[in-house]
ModelCIF file with pLDDT and N, C-alpha, C, O atoms, coordinates in Angstrom:
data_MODEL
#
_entry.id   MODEL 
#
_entity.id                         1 
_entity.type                       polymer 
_entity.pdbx_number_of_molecules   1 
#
_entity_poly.entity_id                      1 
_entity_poly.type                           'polypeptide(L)' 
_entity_poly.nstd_linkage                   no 
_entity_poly.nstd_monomer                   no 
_entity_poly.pdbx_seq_one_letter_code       
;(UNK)(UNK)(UNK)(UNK)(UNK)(UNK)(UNK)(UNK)(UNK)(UNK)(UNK)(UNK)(UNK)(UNK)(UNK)(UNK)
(UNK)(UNK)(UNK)(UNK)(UNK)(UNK)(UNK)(UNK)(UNK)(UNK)(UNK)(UNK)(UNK)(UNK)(UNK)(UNK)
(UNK)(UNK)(UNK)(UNK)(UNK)(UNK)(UNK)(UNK)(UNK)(UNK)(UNK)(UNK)(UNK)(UNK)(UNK)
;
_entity_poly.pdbx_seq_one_letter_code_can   XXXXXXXXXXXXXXXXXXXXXXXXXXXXXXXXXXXXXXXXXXXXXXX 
_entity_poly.pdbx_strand_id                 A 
#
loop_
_entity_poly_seq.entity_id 
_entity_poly_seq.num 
_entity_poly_seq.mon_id 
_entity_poly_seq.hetero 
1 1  UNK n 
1 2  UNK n 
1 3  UNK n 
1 4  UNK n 
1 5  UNK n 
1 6  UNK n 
1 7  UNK n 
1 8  UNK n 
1 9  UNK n 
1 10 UNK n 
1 11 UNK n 
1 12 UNK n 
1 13 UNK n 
1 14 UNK n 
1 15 UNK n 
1 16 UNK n 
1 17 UNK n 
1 18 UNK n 
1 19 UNK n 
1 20 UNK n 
1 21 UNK n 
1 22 UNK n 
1 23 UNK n 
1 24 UNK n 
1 25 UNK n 
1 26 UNK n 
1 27 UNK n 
1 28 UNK n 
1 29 UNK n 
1 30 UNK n 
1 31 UNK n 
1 32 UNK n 
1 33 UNK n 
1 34 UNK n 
1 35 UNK n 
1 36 UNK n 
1 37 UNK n 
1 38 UNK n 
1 39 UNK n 
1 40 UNK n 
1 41 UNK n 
1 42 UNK n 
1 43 UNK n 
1 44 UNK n 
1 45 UNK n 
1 46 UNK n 
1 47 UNK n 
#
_struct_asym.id          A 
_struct_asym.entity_id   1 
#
loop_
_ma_qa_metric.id 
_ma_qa_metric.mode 
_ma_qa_metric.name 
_ma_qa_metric.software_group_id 
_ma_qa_metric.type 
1 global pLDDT . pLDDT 
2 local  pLDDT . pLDDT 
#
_ma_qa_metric_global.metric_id      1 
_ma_qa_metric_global.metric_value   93.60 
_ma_qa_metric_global.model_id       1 
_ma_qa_metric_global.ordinal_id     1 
#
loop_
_ma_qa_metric_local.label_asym_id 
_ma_qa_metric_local.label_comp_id 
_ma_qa_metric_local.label_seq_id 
_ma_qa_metric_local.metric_id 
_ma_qa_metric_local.metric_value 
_ma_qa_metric_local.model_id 
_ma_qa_metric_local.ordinal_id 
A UNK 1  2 81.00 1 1  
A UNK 2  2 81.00 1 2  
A UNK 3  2 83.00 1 3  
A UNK 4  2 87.00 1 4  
A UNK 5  2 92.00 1 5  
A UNK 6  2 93.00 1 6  
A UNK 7  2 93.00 1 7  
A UNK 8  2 95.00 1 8  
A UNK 9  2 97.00 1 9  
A UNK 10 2 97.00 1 10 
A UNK 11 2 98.00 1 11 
A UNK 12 2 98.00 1 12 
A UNK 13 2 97.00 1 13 
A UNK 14 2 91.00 1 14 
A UNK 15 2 94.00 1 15 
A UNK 16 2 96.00 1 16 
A UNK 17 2 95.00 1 17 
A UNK 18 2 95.00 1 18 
A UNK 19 2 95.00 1 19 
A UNK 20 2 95.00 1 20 
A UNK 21 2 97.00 1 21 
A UNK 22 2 96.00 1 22 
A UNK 23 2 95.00 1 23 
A UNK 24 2 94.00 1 24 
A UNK 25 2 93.00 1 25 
A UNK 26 2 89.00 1 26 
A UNK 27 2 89.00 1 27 
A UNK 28 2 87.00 1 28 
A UNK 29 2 85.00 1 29 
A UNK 30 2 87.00 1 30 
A UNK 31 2 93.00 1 31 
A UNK 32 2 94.00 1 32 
A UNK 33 2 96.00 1 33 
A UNK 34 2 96.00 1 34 
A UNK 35 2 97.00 1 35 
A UNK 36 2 97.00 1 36 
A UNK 37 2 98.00 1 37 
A UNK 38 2 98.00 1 38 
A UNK 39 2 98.00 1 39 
A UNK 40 2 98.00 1 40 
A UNK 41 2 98.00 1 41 
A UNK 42 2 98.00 1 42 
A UNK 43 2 97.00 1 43 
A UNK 44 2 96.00 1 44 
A UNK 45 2 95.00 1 45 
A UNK 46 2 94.00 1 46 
A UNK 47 2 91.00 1 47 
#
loop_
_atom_site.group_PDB 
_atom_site.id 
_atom_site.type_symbol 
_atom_site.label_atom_id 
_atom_site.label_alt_id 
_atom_site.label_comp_id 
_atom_site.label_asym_id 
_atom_site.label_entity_id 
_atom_site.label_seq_id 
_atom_site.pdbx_PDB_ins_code 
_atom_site.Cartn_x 
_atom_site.Cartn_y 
_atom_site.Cartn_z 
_atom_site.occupancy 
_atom_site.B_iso_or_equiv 
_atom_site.pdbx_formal_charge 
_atom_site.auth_seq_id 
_atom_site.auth_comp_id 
_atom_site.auth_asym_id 
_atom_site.auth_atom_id 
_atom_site.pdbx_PDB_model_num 
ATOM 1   N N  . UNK A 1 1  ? 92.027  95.095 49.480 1.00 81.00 ? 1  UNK A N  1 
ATOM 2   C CA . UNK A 1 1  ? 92.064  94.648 48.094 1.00 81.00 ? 1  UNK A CA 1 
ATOM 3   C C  . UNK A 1 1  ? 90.667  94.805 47.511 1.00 81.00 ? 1  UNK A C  1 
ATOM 4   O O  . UNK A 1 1  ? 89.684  94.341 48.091 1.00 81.00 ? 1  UNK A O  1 
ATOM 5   N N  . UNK A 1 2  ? 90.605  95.330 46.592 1.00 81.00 ? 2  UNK A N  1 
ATOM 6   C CA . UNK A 1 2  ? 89.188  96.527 46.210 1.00 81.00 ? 2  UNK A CA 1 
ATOM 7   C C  . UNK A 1 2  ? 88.825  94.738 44.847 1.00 81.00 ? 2  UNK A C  1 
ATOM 8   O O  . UNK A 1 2  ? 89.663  93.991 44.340 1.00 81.00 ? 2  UNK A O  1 
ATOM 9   N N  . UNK A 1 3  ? 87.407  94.716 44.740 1.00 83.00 ? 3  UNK A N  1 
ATOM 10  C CA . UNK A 1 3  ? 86.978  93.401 43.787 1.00 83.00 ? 3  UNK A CA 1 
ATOM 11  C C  . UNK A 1 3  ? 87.348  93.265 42.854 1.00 83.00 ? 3  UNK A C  1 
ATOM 12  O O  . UNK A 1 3  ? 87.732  92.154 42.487 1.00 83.00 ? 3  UNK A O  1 
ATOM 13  N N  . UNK A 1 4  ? 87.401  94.638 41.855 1.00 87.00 ? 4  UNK A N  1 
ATOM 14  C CA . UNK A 1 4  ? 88.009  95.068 40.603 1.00 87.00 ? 4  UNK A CA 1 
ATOM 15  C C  . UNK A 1 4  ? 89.589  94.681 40.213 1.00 87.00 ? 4  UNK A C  1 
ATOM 16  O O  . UNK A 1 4  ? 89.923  94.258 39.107 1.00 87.00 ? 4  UNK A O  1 
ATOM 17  N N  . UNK A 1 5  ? 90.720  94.964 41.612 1.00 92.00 ? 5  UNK A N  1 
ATOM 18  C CA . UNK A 1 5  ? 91.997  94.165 41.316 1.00 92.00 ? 5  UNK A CA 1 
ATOM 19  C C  . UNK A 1 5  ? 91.936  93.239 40.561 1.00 92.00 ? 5  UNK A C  1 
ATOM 20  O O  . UNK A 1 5  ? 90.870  92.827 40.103 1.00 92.00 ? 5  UNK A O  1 
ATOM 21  N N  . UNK A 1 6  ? 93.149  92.715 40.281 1.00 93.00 ? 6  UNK A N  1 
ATOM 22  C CA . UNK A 1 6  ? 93.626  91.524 39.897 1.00 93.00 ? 6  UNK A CA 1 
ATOM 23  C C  . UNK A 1 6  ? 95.057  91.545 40.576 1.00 93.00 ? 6  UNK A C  1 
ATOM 24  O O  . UNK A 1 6  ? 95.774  92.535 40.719 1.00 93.00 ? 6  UNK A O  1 
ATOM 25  N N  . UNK A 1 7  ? 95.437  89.663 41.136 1.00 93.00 ? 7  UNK A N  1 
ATOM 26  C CA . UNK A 1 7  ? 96.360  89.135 41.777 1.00 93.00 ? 7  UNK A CA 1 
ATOM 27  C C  . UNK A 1 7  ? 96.500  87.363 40.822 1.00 93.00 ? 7  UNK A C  1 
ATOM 28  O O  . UNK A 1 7  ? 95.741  86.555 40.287 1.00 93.00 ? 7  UNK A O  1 
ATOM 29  N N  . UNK A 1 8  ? 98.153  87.550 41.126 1.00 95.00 ? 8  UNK A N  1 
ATOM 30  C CA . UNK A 1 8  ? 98.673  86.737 40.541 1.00 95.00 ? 8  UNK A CA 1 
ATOM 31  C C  . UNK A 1 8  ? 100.371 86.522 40.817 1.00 95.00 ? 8  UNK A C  1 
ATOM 32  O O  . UNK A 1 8  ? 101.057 86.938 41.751 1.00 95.00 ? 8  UNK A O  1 
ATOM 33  N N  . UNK A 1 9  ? 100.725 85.761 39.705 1.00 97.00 ? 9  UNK A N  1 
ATOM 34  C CA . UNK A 1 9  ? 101.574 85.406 39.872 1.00 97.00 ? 9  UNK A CA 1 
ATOM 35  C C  . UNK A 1 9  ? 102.725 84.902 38.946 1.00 97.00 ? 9  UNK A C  1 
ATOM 36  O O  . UNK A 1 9  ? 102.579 83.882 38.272 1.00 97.00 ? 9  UNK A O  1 
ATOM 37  N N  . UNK A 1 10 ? 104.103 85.786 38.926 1.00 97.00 ? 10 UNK A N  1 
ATOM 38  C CA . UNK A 1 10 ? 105.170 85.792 38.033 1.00 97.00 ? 10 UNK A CA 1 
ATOM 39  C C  . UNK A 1 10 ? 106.388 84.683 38.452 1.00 97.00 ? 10 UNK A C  1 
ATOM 40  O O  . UNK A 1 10 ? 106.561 84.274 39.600 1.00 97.00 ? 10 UNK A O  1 
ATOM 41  N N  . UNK A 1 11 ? 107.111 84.329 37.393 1.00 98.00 ? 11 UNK A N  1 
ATOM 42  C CA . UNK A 1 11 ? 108.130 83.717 38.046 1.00 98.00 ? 11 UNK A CA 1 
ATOM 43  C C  . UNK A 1 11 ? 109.636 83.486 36.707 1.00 98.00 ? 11 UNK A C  1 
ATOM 44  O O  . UNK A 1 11 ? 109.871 83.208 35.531 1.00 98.00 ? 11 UNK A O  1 
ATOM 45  N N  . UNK A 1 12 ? 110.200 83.821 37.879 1.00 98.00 ? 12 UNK A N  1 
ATOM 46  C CA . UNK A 1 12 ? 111.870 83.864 37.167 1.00 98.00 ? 12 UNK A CA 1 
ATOM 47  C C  . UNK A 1 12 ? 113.282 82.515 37.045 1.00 98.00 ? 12 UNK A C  1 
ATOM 48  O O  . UNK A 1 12 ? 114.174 82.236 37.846 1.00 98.00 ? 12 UNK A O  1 
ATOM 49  N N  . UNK A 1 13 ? 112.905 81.883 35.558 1.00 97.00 ? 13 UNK A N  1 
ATOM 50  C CA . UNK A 1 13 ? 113.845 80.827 35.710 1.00 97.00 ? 13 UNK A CA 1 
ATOM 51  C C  . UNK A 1 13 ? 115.276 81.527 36.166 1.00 97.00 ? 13 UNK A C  1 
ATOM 52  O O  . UNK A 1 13 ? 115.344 82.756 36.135 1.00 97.00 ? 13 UNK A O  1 
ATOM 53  N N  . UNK A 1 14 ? 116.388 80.766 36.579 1.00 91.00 ? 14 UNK A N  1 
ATOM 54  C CA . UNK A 1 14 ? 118.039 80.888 36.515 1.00 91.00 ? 14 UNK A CA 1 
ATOM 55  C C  . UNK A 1 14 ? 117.790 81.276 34.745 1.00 91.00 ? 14 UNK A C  1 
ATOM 56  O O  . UNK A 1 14 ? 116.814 80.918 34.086 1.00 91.00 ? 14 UNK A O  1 
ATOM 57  N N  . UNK A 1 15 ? 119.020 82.132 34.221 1.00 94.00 ? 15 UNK A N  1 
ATOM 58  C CA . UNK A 1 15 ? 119.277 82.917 33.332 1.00 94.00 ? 15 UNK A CA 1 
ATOM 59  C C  . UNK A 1 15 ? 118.348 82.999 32.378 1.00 94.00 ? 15 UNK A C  1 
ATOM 60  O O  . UNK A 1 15 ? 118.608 82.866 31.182 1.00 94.00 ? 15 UNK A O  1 
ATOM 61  N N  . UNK A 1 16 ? 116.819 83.301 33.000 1.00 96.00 ? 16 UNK A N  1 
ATOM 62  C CA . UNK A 1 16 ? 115.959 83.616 31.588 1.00 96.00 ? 16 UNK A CA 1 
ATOM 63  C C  . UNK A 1 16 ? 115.043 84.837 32.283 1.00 96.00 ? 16 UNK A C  1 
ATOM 64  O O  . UNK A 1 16 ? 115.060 84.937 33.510 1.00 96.00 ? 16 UNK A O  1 
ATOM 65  N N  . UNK A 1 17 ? 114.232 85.777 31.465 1.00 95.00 ? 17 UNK A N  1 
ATOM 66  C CA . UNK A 1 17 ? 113.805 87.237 31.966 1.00 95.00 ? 17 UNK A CA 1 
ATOM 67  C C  . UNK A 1 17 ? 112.615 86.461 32.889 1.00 95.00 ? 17 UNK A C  1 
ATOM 68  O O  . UNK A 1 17 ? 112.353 85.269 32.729 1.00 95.00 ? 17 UNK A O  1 
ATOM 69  N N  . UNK A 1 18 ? 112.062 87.165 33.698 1.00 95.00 ? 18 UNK A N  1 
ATOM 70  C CA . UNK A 1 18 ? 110.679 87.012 34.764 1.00 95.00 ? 18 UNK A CA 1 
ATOM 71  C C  . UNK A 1 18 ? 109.503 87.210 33.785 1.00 95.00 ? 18 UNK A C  1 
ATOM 72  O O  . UNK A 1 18 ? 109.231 88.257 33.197 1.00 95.00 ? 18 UNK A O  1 
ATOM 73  N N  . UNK A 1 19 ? 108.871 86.072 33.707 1.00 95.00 ? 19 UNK A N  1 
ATOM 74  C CA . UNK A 1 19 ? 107.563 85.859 33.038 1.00 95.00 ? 19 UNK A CA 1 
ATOM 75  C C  . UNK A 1 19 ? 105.939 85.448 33.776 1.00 95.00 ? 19 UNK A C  1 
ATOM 76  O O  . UNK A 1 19 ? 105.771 85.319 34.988 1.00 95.00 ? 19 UNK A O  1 
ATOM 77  N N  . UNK A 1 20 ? 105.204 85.343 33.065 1.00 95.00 ? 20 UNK A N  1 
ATOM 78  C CA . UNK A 1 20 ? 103.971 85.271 33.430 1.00 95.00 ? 20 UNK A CA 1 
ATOM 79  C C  . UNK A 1 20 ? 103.224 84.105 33.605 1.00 95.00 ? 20 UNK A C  1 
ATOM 80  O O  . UNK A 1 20 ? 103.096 83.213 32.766 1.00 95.00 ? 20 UNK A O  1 
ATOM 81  N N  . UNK A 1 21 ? 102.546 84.154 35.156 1.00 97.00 ? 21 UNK A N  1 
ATOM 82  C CA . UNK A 1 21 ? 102.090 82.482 35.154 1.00 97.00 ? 21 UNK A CA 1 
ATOM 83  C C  . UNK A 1 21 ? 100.529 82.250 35.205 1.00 97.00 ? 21 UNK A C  1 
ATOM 84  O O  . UNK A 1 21 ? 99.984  81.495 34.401 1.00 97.00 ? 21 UNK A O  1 
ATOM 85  N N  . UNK A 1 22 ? 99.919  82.846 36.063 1.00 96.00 ? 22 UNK A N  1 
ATOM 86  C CA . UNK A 1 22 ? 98.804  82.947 36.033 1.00 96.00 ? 22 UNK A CA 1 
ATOM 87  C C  . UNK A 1 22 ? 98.004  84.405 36.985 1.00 96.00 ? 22 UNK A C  1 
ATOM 88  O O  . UNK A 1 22 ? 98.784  85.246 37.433 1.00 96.00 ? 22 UNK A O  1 
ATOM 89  N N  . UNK A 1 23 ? 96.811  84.556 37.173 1.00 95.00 ? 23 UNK A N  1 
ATOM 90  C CA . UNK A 1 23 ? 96.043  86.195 37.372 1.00 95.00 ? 23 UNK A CA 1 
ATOM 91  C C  . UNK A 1 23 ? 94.795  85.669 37.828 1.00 95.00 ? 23 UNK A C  1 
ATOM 92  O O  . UNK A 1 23 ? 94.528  84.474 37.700 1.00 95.00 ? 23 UNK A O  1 
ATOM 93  N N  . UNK A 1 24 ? 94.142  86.356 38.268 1.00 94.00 ? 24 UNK A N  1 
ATOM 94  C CA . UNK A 1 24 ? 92.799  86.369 38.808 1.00 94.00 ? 24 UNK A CA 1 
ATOM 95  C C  . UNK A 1 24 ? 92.280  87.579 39.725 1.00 94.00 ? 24 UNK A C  1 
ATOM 96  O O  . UNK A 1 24 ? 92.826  88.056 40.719 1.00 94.00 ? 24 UNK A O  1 
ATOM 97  N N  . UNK A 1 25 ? 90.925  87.983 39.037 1.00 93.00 ? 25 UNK A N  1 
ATOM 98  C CA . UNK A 1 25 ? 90.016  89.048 39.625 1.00 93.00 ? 25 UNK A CA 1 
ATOM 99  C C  . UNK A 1 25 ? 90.370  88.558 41.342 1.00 93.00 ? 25 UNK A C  1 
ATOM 100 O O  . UNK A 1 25 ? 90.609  87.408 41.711 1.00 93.00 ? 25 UNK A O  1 
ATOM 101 N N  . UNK A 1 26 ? 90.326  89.568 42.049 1.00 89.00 ? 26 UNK A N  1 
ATOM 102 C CA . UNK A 1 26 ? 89.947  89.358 43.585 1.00 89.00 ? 26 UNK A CA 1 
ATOM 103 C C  . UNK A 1 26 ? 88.299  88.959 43.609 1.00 89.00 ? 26 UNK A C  1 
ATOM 104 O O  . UNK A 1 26 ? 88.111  88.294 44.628 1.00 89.00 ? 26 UNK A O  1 
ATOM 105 N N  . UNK A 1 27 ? 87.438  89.077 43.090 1.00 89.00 ? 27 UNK A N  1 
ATOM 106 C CA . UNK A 1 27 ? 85.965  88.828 42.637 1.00 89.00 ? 27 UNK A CA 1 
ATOM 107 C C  . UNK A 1 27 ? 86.160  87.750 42.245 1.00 89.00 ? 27 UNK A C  1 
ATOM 108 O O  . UNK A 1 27 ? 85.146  87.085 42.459 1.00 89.00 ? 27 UNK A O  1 
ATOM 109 N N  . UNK A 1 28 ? 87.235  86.933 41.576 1.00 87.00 ? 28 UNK A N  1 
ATOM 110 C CA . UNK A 1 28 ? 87.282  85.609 41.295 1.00 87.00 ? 28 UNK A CA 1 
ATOM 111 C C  . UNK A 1 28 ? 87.329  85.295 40.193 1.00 87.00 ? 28 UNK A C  1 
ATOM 112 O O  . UNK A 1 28 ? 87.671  84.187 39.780 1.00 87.00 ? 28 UNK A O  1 
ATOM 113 N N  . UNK A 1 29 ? 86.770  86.838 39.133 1.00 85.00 ? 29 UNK A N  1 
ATOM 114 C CA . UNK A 1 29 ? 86.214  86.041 37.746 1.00 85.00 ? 29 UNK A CA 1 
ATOM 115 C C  . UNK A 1 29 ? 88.058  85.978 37.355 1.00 85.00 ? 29 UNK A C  1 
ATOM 116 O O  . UNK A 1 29 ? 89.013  86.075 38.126 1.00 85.00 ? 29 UNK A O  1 
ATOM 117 N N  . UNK A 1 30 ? 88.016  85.752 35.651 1.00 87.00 ? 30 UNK A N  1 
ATOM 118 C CA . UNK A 1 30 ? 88.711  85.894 34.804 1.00 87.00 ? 30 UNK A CA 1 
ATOM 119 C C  . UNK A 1 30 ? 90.069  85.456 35.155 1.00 87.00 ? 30 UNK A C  1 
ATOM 120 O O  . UNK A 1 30 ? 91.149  85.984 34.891 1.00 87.00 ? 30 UNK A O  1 
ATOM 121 N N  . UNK A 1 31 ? 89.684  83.947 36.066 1.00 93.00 ? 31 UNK A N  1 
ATOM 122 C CA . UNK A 1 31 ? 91.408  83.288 35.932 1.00 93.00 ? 31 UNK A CA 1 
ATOM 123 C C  . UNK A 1 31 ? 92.289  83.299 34.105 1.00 93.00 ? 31 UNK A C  1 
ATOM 124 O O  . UNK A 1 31 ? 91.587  83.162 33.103 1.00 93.00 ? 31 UNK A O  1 
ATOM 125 N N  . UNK A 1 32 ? 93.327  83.422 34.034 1.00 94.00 ? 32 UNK A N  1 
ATOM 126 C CA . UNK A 1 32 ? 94.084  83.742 32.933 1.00 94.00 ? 32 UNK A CA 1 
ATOM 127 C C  . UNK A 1 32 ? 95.619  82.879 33.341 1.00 94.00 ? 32 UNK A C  1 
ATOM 128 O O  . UNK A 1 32 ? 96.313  83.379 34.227 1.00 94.00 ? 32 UNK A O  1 
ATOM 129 N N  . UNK A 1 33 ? 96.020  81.775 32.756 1.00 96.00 ? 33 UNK A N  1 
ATOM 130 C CA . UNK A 1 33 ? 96.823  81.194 32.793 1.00 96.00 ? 33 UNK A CA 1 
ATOM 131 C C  . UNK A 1 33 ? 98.013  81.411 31.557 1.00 96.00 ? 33 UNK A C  1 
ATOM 132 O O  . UNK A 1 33 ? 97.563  81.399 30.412 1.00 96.00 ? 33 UNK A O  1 
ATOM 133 N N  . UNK A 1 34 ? 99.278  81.579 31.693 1.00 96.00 ? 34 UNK A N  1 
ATOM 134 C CA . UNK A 1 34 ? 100.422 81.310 30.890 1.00 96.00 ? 34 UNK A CA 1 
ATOM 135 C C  . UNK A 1 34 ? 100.159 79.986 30.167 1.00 96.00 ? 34 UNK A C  1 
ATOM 136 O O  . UNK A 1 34 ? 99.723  79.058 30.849 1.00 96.00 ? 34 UNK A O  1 
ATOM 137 N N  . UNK A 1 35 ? 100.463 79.721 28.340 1.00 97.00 ? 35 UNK A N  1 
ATOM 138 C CA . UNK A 1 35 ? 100.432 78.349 28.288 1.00 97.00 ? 35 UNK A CA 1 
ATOM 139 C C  . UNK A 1 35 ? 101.106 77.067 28.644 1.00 97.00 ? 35 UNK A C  1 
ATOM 140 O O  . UNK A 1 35 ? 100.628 75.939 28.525 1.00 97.00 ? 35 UNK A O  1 
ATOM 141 N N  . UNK A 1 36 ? 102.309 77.402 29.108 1.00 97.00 ? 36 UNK A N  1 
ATOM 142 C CA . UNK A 1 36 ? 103.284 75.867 29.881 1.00 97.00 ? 36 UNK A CA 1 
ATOM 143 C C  . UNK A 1 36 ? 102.623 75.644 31.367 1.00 97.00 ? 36 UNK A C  1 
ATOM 144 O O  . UNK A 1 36 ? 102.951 74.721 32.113 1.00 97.00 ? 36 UNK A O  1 
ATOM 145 N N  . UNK A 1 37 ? 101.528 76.754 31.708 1.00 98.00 ? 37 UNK A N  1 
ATOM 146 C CA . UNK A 1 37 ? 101.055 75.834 33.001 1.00 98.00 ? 37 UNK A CA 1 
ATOM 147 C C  . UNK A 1 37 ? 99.617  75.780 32.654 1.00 98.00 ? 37 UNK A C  1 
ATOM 148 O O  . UNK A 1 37 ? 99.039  75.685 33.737 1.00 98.00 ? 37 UNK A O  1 
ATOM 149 N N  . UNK A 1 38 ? 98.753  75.791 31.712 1.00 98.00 ? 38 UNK A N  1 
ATOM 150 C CA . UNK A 1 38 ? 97.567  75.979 31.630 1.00 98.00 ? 38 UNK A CA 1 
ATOM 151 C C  . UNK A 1 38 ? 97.523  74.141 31.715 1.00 98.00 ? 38 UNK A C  1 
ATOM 152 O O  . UNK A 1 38 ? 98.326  73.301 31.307 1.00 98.00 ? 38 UNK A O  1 
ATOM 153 N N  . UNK A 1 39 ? 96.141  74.009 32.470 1.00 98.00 ? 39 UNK A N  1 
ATOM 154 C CA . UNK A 1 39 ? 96.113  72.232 32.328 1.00 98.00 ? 39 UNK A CA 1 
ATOM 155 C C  . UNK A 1 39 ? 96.479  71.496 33.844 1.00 98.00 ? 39 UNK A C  1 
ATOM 156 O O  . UNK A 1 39 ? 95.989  70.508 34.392 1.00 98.00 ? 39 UNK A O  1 
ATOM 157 N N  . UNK A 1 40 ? 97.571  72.444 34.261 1.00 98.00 ? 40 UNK A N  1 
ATOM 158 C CA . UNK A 1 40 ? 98.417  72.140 35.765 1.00 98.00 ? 40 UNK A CA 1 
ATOM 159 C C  . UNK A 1 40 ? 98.573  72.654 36.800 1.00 98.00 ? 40 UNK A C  1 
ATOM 160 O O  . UNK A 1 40 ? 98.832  72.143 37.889 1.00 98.00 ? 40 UNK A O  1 
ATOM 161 N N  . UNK A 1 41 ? 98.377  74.039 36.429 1.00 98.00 ? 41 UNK A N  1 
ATOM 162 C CA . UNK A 1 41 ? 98.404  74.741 37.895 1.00 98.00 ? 41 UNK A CA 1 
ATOM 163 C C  . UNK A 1 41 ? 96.923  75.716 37.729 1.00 98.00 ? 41 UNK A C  1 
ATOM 164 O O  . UNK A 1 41 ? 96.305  76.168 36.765 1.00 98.00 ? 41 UNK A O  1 
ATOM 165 N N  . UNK A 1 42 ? 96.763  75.753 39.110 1.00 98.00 ? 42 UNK A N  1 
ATOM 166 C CA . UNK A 1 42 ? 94.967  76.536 39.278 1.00 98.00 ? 42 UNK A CA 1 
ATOM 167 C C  . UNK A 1 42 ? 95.568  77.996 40.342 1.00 98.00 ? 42 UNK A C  1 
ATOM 168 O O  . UNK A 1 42 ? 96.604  78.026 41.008 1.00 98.00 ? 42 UNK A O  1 
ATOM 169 N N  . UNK A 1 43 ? 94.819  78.780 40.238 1.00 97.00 ? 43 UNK A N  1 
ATOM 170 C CA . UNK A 1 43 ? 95.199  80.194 40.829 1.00 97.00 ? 43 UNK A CA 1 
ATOM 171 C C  . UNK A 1 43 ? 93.550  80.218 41.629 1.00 97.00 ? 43 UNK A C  1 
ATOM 172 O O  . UNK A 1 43 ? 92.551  79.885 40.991 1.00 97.00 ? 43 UNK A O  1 
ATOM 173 N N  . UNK A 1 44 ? 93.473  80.696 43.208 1.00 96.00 ? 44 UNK A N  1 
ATOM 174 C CA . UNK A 1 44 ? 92.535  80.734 43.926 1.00 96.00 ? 44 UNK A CA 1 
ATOM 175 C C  . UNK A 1 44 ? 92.396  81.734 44.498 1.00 96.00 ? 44 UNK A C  1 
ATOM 176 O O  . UNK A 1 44 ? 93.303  82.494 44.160 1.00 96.00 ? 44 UNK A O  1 
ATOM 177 N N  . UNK A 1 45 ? 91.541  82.323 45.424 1.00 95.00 ? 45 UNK A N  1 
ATOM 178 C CA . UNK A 1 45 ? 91.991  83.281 46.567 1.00 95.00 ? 45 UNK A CA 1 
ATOM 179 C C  . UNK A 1 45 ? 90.923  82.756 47.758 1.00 95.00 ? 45 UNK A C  1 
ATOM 180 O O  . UNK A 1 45 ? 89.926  82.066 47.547 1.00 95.00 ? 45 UNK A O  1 
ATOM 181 N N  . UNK A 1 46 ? 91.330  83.198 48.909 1.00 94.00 ? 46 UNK A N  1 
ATOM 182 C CA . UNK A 1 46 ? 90.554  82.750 50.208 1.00 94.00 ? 46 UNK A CA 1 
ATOM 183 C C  . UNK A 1 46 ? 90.579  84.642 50.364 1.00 94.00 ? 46 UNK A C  1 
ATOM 184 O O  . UNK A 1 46 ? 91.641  85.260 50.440 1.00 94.00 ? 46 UNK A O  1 
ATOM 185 N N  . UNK A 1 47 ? 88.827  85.506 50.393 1.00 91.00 ? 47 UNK A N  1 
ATOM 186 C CA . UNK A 1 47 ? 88.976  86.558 50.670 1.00 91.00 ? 47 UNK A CA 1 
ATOM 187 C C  . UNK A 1 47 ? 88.790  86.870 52.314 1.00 91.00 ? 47 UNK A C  1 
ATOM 188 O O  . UNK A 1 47 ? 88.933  88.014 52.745 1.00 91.00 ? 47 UNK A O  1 
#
């Protein structure tokens, strides 16, 4: 996983399309949160 990536993470209610939750550089910078979880959920990585 090269620094420049980005990893994250999507998720699909029962009968609604697959949306966006939160992202982050493998370098760490530029966490980016969806707004119904911004506030509540944190995105990390252990490299």
């Amino acid at each position: 996983i090269f620094s420049s990536y980005f990893m994250g993470w999507f998720r699909q209610a029962p009968g609604k399309e697959r949306e966006f939750v939160a992202i982050i550089q493998w370098s760490g910078g530029n966490p980016t949160y969806a707004d119904p979880v911004k506030g509540r959920f944190t995105i990390s990585r252990d490299t």
